[in-house]
N, C-alpha and C. Protein backbone atom coordinates (compact mmCIF):
# COMPACT_ATOMS: atom_id res chain seq x y z
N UNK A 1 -200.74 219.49 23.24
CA UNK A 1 -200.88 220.60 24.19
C UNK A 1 -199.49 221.12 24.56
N UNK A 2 -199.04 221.88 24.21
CA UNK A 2 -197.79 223.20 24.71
C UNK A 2 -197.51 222.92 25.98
N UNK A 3 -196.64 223.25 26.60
CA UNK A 3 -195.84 222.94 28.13
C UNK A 3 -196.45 224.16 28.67
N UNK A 4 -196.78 225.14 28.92
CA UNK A 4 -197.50 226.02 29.16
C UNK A 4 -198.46 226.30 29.27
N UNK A 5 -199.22 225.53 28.27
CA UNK A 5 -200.56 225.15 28.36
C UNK A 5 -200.89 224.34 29.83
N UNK A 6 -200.18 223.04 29.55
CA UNK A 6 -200.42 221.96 30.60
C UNK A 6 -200.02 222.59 32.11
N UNK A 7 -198.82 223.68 32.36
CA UNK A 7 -198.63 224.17 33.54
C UNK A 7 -199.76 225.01 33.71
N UNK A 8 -200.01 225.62 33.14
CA UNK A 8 -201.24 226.68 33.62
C UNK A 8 -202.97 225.56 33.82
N UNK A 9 -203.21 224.45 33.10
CA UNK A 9 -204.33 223.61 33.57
C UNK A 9 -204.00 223.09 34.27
N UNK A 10 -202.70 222.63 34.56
CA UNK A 10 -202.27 222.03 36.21
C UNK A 10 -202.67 222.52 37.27
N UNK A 11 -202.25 223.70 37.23
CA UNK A 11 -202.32 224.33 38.40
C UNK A 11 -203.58 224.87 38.56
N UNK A 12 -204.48 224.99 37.54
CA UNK A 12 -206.08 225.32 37.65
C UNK A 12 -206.34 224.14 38.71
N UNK A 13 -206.42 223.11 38.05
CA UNK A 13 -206.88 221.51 38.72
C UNK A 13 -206.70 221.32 40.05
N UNK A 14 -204.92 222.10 40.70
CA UNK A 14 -204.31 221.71 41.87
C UNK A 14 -205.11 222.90 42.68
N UNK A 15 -205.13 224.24 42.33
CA UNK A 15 -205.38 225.25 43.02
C UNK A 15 -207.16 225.14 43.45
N UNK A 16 -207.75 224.95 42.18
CA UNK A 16 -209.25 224.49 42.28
C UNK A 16 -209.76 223.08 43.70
N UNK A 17 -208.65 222.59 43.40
CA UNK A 17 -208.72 221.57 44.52
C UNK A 17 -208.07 221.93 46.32
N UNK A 18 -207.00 222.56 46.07
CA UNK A 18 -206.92 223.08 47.46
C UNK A 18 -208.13 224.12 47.58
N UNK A 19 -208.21 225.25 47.09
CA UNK A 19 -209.00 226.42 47.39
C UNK A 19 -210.79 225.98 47.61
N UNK A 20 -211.18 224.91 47.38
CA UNK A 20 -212.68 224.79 47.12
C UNK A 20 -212.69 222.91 48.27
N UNK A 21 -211.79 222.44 48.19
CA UNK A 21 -211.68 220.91 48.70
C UNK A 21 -210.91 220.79 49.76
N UNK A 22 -209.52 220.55 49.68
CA UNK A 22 -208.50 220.34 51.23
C UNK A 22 -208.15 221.47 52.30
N UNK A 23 -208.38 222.90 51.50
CA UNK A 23 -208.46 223.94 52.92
C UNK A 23 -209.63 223.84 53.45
N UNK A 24 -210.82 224.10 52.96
CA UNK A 24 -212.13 224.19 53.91
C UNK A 24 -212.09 223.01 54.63
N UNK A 25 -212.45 221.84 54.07
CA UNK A 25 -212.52 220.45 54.65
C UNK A 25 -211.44 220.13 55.45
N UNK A 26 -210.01 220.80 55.69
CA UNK A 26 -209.02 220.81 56.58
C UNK A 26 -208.38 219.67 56.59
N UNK A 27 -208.23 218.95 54.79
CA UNK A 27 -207.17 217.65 55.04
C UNK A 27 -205.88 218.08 55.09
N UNK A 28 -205.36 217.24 55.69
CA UNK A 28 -203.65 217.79 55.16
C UNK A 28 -203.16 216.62 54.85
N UNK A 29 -202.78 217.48 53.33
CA UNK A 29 -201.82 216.06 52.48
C UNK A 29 -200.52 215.44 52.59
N UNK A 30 -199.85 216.54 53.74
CA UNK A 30 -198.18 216.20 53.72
C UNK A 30 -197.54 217.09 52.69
N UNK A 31 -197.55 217.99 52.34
CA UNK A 31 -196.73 218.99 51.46
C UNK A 31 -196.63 219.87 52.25
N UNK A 32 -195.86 220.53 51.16
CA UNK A 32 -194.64 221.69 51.84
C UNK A 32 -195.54 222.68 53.01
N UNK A 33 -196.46 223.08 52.52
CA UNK A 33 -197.63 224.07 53.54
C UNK A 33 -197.27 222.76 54.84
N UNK A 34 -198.31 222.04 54.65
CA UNK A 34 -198.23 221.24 55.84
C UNK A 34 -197.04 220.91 57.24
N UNK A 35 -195.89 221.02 55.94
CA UNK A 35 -194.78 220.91 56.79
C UNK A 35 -194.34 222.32 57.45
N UNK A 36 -194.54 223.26 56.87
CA UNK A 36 -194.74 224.58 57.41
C UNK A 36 -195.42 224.82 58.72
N UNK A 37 -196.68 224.04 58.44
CA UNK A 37 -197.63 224.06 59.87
C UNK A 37 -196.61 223.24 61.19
N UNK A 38 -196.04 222.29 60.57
CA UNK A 38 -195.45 221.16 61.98
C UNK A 38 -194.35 222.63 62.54
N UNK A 39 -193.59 223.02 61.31
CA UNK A 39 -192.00 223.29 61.78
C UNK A 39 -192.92 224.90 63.08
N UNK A 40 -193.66 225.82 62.56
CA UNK A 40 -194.41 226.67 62.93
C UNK A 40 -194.81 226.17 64.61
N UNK A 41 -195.55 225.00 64.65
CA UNK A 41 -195.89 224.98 65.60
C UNK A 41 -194.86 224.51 66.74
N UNK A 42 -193.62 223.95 66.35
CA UNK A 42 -192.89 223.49 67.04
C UNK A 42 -191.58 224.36 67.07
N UNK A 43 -191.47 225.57 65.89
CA UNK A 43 -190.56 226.48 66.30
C UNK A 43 -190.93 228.00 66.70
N UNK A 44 -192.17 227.89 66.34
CA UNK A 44 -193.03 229.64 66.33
C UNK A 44 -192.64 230.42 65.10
N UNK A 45 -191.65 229.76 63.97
CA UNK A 45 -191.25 230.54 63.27
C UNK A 45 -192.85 231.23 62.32
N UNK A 46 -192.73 231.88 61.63
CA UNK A 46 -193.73 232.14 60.58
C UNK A 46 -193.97 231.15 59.41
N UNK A 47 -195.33 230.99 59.48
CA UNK A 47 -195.29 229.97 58.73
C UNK A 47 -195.28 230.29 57.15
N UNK A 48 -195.58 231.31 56.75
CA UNK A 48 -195.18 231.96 55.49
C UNK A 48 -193.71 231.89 54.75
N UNK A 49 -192.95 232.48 56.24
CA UNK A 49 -191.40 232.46 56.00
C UNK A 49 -191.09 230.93 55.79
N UNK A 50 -191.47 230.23 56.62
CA UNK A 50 -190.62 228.51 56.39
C UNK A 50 -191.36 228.23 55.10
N UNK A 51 -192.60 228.07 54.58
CA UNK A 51 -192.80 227.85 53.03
C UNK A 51 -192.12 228.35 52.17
N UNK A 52 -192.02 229.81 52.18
CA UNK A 52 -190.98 230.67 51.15
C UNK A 52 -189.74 229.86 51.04
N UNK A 53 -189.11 229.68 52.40
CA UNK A 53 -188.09 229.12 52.39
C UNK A 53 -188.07 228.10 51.60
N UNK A 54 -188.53 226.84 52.02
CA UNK A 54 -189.19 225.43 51.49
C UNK A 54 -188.81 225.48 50.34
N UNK A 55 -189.69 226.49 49.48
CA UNK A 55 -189.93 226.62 48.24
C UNK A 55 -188.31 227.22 47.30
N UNK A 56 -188.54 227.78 47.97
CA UNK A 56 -186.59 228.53 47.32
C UNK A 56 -185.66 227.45 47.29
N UNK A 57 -185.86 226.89 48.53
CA UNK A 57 -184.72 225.96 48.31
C UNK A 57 -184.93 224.47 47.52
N UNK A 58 -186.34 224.17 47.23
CA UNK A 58 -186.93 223.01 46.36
C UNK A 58 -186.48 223.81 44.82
N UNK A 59 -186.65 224.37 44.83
CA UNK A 59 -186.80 225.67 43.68
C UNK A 59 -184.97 225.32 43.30
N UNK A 60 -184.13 225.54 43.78
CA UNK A 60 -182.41 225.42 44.00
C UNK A 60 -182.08 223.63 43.57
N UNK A 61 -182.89 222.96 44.45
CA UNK A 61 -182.78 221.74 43.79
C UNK A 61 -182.99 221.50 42.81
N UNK A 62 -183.97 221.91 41.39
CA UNK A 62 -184.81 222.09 40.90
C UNK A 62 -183.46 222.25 39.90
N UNK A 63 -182.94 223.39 40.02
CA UNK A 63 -182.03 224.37 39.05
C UNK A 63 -180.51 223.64 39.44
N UNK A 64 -180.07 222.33 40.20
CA UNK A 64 -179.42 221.66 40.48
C UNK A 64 -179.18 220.45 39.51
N UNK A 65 -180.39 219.52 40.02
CA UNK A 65 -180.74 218.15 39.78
C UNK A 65 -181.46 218.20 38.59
N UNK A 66 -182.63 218.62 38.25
CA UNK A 66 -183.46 218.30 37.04
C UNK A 66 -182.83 218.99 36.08
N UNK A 67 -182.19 220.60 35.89
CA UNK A 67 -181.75 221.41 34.85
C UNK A 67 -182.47 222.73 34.67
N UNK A 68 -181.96 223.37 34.01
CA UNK A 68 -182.30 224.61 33.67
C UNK A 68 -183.96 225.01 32.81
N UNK A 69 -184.27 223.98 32.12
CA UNK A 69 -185.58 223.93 31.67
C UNK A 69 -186.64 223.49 32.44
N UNK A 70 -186.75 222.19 33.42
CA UNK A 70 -187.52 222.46 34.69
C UNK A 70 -187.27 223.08 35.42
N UNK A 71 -186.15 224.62 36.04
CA UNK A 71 -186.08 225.29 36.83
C UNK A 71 -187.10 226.84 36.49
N UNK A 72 -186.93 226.50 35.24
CA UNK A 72 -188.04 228.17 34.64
C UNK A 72 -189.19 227.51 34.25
N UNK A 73 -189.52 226.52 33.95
CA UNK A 73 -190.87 225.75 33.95
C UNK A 73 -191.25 225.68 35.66
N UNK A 74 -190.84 225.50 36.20
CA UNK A 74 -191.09 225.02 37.70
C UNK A 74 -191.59 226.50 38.28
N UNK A 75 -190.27 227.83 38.06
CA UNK A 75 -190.71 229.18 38.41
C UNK A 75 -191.99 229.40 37.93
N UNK A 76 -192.00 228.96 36.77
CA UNK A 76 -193.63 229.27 36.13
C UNK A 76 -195.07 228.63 36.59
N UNK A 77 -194.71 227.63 36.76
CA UNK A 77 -195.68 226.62 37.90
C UNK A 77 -195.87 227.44 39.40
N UNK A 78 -195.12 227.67 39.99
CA UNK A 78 -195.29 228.35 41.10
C UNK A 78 -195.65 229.57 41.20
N UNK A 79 -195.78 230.51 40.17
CA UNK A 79 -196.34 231.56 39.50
C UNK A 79 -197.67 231.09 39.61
N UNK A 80 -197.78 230.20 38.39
CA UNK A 80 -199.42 229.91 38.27
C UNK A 80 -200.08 229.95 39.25
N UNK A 81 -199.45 228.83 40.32
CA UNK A 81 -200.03 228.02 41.57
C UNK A 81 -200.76 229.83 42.48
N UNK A 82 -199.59 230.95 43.01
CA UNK A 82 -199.53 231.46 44.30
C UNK A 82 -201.09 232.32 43.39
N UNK A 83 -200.98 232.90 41.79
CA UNK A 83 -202.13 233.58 41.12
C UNK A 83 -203.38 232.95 41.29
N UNK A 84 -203.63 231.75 40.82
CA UNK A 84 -205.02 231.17 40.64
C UNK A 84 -205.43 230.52 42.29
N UNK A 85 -204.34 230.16 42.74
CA UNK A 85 -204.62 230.27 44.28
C UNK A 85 -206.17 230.96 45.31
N UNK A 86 -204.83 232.28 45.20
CA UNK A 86 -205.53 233.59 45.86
C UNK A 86 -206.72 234.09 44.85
N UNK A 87 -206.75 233.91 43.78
CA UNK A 87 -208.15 233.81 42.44
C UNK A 87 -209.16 233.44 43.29
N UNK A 88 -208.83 232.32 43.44
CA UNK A 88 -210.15 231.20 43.51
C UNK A 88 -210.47 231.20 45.01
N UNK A 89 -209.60 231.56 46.24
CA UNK A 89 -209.69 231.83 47.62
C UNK A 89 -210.51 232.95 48.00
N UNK A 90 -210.61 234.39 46.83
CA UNK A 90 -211.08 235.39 46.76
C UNK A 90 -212.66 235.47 46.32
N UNK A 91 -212.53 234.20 45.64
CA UNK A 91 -214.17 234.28 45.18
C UNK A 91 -215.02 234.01 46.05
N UNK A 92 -214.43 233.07 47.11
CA UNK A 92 -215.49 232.35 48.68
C UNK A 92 -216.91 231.95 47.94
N UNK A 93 -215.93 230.81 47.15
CA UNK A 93 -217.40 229.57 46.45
C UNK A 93 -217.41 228.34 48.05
N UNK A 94 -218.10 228.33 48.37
CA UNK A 94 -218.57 227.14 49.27
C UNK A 94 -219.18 225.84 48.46
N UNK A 95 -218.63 224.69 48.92
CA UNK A 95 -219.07 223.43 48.24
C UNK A 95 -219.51 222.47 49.33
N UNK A 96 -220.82 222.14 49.17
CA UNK A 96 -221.00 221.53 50.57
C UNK A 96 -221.05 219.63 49.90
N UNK A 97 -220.02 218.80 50.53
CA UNK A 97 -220.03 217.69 50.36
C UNK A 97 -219.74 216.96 51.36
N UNK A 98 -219.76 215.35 51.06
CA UNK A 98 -219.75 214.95 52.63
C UNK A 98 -218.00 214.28 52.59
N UNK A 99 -217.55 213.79 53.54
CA UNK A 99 -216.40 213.66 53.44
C UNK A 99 -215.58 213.56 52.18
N UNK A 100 -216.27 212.04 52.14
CA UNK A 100 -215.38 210.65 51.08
C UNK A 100 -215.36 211.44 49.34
N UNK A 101 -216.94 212.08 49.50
CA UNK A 101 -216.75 212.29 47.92
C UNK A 101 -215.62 213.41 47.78
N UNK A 102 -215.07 214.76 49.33
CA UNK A 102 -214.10 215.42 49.04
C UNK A 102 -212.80 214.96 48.81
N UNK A 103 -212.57 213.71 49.21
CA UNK A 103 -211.10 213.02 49.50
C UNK A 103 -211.54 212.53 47.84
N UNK A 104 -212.10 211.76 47.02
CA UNK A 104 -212.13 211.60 45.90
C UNK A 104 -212.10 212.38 44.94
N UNK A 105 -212.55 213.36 45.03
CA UNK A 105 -212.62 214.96 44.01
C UNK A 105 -210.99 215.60 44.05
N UNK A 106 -210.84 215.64 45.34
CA UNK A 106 -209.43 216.51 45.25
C UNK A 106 -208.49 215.46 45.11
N UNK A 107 -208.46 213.87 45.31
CA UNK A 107 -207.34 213.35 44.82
C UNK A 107 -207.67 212.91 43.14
N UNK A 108 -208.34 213.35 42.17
CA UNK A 108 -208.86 213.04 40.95
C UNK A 108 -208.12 214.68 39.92
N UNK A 109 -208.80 215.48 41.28
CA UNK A 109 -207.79 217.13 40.82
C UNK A 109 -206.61 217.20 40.53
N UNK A 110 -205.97 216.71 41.86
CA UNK A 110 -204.83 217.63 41.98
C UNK A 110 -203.89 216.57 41.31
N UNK A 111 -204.20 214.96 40.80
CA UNK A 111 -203.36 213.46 40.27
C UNK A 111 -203.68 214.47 38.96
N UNK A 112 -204.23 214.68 38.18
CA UNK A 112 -204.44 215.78 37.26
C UNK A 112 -203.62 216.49 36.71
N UNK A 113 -203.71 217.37 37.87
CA UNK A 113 -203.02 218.41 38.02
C UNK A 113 -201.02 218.49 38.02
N UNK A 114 -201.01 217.75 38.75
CA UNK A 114 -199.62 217.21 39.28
C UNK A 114 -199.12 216.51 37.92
N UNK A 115 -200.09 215.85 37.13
CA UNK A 115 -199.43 214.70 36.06
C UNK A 115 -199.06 215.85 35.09
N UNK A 116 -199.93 216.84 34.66
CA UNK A 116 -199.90 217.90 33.71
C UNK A 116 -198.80 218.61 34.03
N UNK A 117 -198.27 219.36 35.05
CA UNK A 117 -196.67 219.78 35.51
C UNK A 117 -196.11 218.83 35.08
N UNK A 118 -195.98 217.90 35.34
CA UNK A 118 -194.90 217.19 35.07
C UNK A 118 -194.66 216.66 33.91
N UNK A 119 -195.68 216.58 33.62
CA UNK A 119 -195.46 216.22 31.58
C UNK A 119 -194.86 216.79 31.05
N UNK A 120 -195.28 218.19 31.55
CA UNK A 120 -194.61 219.45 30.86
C UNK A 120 -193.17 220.02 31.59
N UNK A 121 -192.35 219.20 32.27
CA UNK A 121 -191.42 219.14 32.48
C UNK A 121 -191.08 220.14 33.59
N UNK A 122 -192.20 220.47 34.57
CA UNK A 122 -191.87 221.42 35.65
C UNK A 122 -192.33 220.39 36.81
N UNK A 123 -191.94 221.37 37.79
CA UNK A 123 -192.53 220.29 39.22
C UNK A 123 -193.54 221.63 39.77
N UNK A 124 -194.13 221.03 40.85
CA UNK A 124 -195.31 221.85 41.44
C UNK A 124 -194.34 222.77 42.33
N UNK A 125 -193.01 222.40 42.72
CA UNK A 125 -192.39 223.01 43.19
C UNK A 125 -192.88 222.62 45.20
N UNK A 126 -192.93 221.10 45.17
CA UNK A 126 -193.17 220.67 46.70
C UNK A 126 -192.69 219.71 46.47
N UNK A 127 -193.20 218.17 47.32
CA UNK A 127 -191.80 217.50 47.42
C UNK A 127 -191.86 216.47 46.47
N UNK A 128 -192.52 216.76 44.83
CA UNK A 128 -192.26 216.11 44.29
C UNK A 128 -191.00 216.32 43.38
N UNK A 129 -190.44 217.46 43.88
CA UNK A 129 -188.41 217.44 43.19
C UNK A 129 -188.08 216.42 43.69
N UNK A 130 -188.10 215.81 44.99
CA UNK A 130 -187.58 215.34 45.47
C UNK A 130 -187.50 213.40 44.94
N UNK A 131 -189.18 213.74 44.58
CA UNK A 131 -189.26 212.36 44.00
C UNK A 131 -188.75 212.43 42.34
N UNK A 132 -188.88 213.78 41.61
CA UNK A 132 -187.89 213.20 40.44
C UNK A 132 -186.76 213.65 40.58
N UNK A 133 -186.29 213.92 41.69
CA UNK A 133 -184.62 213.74 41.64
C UNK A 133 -184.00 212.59 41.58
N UNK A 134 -184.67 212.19 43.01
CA UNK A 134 -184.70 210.45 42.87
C UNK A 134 -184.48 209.39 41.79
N UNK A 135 -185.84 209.41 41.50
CA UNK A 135 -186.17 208.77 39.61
C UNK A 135 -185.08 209.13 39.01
N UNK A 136 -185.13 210.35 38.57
CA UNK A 136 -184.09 210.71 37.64
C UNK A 136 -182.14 209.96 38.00
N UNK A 137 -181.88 209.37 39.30
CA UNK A 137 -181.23 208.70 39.91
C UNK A 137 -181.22 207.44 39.48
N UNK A 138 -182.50 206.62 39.62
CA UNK A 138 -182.56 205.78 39.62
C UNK A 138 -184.07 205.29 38.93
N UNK A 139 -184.35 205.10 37.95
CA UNK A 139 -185.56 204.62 37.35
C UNK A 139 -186.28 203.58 37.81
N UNK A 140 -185.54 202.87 38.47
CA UNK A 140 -186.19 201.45 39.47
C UNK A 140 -187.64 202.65 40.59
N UNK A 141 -186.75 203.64 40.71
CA UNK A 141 -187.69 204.30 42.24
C UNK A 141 -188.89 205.06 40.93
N UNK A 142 -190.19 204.81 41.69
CA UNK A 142 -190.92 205.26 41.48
C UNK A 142 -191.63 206.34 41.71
N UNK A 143 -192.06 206.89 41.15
CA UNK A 143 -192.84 208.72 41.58
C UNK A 143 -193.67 208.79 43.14
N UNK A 144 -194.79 208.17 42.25
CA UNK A 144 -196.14 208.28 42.97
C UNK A 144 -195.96 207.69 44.04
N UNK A 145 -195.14 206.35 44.38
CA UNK A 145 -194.66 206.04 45.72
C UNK A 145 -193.83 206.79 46.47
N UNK A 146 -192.97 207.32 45.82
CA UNK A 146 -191.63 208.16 46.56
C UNK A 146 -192.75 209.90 47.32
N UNK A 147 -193.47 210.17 46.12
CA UNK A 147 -194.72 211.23 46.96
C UNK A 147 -195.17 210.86 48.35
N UNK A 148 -195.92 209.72 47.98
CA UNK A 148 -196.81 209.03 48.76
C UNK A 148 -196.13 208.76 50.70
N UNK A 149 -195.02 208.27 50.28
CA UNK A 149 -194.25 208.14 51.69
C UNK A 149 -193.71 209.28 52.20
N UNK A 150 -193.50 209.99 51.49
CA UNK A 150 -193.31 211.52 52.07
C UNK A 150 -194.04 212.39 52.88
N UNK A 151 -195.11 211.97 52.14
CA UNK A 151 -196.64 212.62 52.39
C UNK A 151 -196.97 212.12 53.87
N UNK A 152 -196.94 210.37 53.70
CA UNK A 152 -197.51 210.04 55.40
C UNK A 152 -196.11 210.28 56.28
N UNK A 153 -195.28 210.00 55.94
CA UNK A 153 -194.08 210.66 57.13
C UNK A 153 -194.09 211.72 57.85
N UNK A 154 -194.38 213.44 57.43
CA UNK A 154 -194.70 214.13 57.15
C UNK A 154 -196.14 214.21 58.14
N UNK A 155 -197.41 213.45 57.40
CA UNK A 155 -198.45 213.17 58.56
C UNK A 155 -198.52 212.30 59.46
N UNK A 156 -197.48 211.36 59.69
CA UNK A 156 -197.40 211.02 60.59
C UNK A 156 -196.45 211.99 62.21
N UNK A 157 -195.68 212.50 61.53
CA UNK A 157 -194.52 214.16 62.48
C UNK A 157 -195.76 214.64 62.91
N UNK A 158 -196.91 215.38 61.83
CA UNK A 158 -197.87 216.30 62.60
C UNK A 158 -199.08 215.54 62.98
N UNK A 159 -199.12 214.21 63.70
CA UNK A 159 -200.25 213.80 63.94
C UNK A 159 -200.90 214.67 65.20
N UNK A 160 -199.74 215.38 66.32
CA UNK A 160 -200.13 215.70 67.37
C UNK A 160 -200.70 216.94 67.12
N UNK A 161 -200.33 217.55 65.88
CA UNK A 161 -200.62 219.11 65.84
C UNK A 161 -201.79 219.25 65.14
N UNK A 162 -201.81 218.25 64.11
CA UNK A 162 -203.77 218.64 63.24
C UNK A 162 -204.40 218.09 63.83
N UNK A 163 -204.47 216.85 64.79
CA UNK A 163 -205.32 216.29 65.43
C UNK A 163 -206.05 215.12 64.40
N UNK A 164 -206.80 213.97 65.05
CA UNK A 164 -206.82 212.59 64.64
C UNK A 164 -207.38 212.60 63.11
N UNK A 165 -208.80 213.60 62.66
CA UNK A 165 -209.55 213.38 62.19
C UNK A 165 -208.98 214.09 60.80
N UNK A 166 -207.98 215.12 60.88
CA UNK A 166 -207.40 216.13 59.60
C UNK A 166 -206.38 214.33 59.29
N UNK A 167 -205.66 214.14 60.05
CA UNK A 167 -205.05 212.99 59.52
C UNK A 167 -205.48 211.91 58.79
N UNK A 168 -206.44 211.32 59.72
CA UNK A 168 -207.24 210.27 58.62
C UNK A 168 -207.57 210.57 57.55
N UNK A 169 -207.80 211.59 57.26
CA UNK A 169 -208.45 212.52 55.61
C UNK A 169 -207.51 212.81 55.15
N UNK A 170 -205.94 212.92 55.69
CA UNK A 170 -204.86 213.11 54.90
C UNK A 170 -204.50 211.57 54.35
N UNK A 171 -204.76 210.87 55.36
CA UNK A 171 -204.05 209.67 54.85
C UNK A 171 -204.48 208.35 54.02
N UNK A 172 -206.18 209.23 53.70
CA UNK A 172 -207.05 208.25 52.82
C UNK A 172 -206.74 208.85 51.40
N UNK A 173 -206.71 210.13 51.90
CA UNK A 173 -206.04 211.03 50.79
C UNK A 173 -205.03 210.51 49.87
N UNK A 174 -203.95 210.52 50.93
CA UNK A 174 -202.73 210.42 50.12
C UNK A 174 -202.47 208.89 49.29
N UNK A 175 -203.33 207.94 49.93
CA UNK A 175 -203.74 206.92 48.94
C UNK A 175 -204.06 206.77 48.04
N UNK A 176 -205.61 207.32 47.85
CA UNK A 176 -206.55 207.45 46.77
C UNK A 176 -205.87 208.46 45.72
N UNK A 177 -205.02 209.21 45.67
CA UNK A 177 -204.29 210.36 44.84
C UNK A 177 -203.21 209.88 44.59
N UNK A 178 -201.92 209.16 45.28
CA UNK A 178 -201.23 208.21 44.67
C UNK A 178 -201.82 207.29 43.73
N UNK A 179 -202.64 206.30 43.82
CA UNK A 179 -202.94 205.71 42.90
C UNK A 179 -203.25 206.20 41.32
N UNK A 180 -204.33 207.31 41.87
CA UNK A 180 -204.62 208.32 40.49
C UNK A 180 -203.57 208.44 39.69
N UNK A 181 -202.50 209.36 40.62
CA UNK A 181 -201.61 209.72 39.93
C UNK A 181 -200.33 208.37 39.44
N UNK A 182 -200.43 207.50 40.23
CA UNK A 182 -199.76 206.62 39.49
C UNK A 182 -200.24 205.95 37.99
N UNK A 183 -201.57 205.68 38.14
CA UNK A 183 -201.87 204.92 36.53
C UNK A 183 -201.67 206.34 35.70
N UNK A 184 -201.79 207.55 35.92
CA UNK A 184 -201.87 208.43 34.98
C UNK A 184 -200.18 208.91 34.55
N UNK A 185 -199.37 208.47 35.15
CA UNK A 185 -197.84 208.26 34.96
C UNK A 185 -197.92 207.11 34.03
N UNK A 186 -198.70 206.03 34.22
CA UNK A 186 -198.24 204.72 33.39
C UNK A 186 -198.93 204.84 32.23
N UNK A 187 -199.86 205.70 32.11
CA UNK A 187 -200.46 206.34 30.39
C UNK A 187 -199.59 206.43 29.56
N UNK A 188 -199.64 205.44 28.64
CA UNK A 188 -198.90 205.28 27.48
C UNK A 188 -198.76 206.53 26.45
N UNK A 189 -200.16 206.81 26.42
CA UNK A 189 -200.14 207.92 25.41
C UNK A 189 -199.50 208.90 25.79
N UNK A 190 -199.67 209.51 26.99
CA UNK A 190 -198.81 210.47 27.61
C UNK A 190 -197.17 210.45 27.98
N UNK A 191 -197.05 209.26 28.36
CA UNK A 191 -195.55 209.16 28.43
C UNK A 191 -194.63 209.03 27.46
N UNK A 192 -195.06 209.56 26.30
CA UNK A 192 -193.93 209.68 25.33
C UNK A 192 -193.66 210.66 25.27
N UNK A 193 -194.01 211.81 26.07
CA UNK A 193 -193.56 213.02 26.14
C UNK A 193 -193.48 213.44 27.29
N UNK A 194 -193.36 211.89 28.33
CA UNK A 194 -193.15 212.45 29.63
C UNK A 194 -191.49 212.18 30.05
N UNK A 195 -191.15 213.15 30.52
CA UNK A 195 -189.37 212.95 30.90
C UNK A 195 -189.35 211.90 31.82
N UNK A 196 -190.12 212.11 32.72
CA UNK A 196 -189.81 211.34 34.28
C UNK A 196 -191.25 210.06 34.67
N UNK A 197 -191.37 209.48 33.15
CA UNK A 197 -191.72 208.15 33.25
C UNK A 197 -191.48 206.69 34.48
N UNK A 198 -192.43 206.09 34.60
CA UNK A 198 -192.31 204.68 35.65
C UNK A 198 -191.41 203.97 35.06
């Protein structure tokens, strides 16, 4: 499968899963949006503007630390992501499920989703630069953990602002989707063409 290929089914997987799973159901995973919501509520800034921001400057790291081929793979990922997004937000498909099976669906998506960017040598362009900057540092540090603690740090800052019950669903979340996405990093078959291997 082509690097292009895999960014554009990535971001089907990731976008399909926010747009239909973690916005309606109102988890928050700890990414960049999320952190948008804390800085928003605690500075009034716009929360559009602090993502843009977010993103530009993950985007700078990007074209820093990883190189010039995940910086236009990555632009392209974030392309995909903001298109199939607003796609799939526009259609207003309703999915009626009960919690647990949503926290399982969207962390099965978006571990998917996320593994396919990155195979293909882009990032989703949130704070997983941060975790292969890291890696790429140091190979001892691991991905899906270095996500994972980000993620509850992050929900743990906005526990006061989403309130008890968006948290718990973030933070069963961010479990059950680390894991995913960790064995699907340790896929043999796949990691011979993955840069930023365990």
């Amino acid at each position: 499968m082509g690097d292009i290929l895999k960014i554009m089914i990535g971001n089907i997987f990731i976008t399909i899963s926010y747009a239909y799973l973690m916005v309606p159901y109102k988890i928050i995973n700890g990414g960049v949006t999320s952190s948008a919501l804390i800085l928003h509520a605690v500075t009034g800034l716009d929360i559009a503007l602090i993502a843009n921001c977010a993103t530009i400057l993950l985007l700078l790291f990007c074209l820093v630390f990883l190189g010039k081929e995940s910086f236009y793979k990555s632009i392209l990922s974030s392309c995909c992501y903001m298109l199939f997004f607003n796609l799939f937000l526009s259609m207003k498909i309703s999915i009626n499920l009960n919690i647990i099976a949503v926290i399982l669906i969207a962390s099965i998506l978006l571990s998917i989703g996320y593994y396919l960017c990155i195979a293909a040598n882009a990032s989703t362009v949130g704070f997983d630069v941060i975790a292969l900057i890291l890696h790429g540092r140091n190979k001892k540090i691991n991905i899906a953990s270095t996500i994972q603690y980000i993620n509850l740090f992050i929900l743990l800052v906005g526990l006061t602002v989403y309130g008890f019950t968006s948290i718990i669903s973030g933070i069963a979340f961010t479990f059950i989707y680390s894991y995913f996405f960790g064995k699907l990093l340790n896929w043999k078959r796949w990691n011979r063409s993955l840069p930023y291997t365990e």
